[in-house]
Protein backbone atom coordinates (compact mmCIF):
# COMPACT_ATOMS: atom_id res chain seq x y z
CA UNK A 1 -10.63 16.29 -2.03
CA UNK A 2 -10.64 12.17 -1.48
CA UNK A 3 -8.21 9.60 -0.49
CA UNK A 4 -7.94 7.83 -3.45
CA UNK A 5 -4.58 8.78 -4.44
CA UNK A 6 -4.03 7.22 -0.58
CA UNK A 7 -5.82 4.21 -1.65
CA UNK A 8 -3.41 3.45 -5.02
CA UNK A 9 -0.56 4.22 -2.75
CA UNK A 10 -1.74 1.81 0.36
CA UNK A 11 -2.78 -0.97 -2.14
CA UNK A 12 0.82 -0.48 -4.10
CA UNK A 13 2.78 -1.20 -0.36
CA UNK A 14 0.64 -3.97 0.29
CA UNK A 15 1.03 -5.83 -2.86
CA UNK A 16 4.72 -5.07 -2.65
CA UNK A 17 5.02 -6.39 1.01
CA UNK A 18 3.23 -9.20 -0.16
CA UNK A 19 5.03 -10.02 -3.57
CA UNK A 20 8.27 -9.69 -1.43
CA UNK A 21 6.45 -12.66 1.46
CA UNK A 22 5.65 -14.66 -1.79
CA UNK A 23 8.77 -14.23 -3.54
CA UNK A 24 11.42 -14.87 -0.57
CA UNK A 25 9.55 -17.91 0.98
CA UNK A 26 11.61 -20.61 0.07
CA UNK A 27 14.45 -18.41 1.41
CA UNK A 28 15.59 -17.41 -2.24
CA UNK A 29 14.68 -15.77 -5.34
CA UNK A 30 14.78 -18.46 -8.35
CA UNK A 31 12.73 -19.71 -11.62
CA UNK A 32 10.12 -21.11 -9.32
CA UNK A 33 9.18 -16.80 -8.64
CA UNK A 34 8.86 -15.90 -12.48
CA UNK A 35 5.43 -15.42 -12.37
CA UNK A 36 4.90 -13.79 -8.85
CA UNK A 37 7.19 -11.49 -10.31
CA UNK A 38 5.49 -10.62 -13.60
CA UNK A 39 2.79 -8.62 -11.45
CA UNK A 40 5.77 -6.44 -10.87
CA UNK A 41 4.46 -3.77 -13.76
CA UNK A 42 1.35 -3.38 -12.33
CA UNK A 43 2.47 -2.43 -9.11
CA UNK A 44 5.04 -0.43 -10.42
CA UNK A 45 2.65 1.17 -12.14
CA UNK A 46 0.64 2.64 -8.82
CA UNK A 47 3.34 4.36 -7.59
CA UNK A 48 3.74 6.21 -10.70
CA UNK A 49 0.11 7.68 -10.21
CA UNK A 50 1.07 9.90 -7.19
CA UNK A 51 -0.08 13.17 -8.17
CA UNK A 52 -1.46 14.89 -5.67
CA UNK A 53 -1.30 12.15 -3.14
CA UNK A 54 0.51 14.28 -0.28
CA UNK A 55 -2.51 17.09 -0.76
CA UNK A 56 -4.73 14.35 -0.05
CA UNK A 57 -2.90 13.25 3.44
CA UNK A 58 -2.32 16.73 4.46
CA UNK A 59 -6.63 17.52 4.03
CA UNK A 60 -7.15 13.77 5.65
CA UNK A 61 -10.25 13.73 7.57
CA UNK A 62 -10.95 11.49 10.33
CA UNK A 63 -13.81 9.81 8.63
CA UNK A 64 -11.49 9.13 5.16
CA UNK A 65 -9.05 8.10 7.60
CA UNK A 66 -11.09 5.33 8.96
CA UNK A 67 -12.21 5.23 5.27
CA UNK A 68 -8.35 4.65 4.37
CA UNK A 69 -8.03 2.17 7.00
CA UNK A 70 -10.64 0.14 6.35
CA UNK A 71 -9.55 0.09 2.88
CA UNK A 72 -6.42 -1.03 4.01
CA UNK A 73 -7.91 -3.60 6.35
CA UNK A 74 -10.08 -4.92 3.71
CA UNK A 75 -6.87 -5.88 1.12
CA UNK A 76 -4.68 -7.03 3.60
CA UNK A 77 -7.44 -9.64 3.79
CA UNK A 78 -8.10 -9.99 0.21
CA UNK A 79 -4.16 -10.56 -0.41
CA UNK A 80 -3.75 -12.98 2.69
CA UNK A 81 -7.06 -14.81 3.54
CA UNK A 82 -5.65 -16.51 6.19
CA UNK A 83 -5.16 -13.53 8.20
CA UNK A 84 -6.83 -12.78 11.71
CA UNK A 85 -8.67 -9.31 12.07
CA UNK A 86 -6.53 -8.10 14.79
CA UNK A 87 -3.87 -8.61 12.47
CA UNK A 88 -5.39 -6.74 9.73
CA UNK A 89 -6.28 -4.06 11.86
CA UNK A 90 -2.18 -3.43 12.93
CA UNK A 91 -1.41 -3.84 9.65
CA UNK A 92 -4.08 -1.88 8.62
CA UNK A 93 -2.77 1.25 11.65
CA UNK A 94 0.50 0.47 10.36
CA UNK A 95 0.01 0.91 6.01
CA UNK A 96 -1.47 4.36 7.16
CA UNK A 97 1.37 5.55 9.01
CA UNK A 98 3.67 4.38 5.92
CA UNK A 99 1.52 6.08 3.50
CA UNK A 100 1.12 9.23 5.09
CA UNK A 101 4.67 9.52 5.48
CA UNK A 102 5.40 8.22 2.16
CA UNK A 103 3.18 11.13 0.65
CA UNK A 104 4.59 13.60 2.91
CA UNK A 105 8.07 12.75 1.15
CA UNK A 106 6.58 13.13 -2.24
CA UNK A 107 5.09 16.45 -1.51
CA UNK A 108 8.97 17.47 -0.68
CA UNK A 109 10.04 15.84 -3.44
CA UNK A 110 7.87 17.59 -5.69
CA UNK A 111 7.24 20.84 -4.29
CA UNK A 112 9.35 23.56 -6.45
């Protein structure tokens, strides 16, 4: 089936978590943040694309989960060079968690 419904998903919650680090800094939300937050639309824009994502996490293999994770891993990085590889690998354990539960909820959402 493939993960990368679970991919869009994990990459939309990272750049989310991130935009929200980048935006709240400073310790508040002014003029300074306009354009952190025009990437807003695109990442709105992944969690629109959710078809299908909660078949994917229910047929989730162990080799696309270490497939997912290392996705996961690997844009943590690219969004935060600066982080350490245990770190990425936590946050990495920790993404999949979210977005396995996160397409569980869809699937209820959804399902008729």
């Amino acid at each position: 089936m493939g993960i990368e419904h679970l991919k869009e998903l994990s990459d939309a919650l990272l750049e989310t978590v991130d935009l929200v680090d980048d935006v709240l800094a400073d310790g508040k939300v002014n003029l300074a943040d306009f354009g952190k937050l025009m990437s807003v639309p695109g990442i709105i824009s992944k969690y629109k694309n959710l078809d299908g994502v909660d078949e994917e996490a229910l047929d989730l293999d162990p080799t696309e989960e270490q497939e997912l994770k290392a996705h996961i891993r690997a844009k943590a990085q690219e969004l935060n060079s600066d982080i350490e590889s245990d770190k990425a690998g936590i946050i990495a354990e920790k993404i999949l968690l979210a977005v396995v539960n996160i397409a569980g909820a869809v699937g209820l959402f959804t399902a008729d």
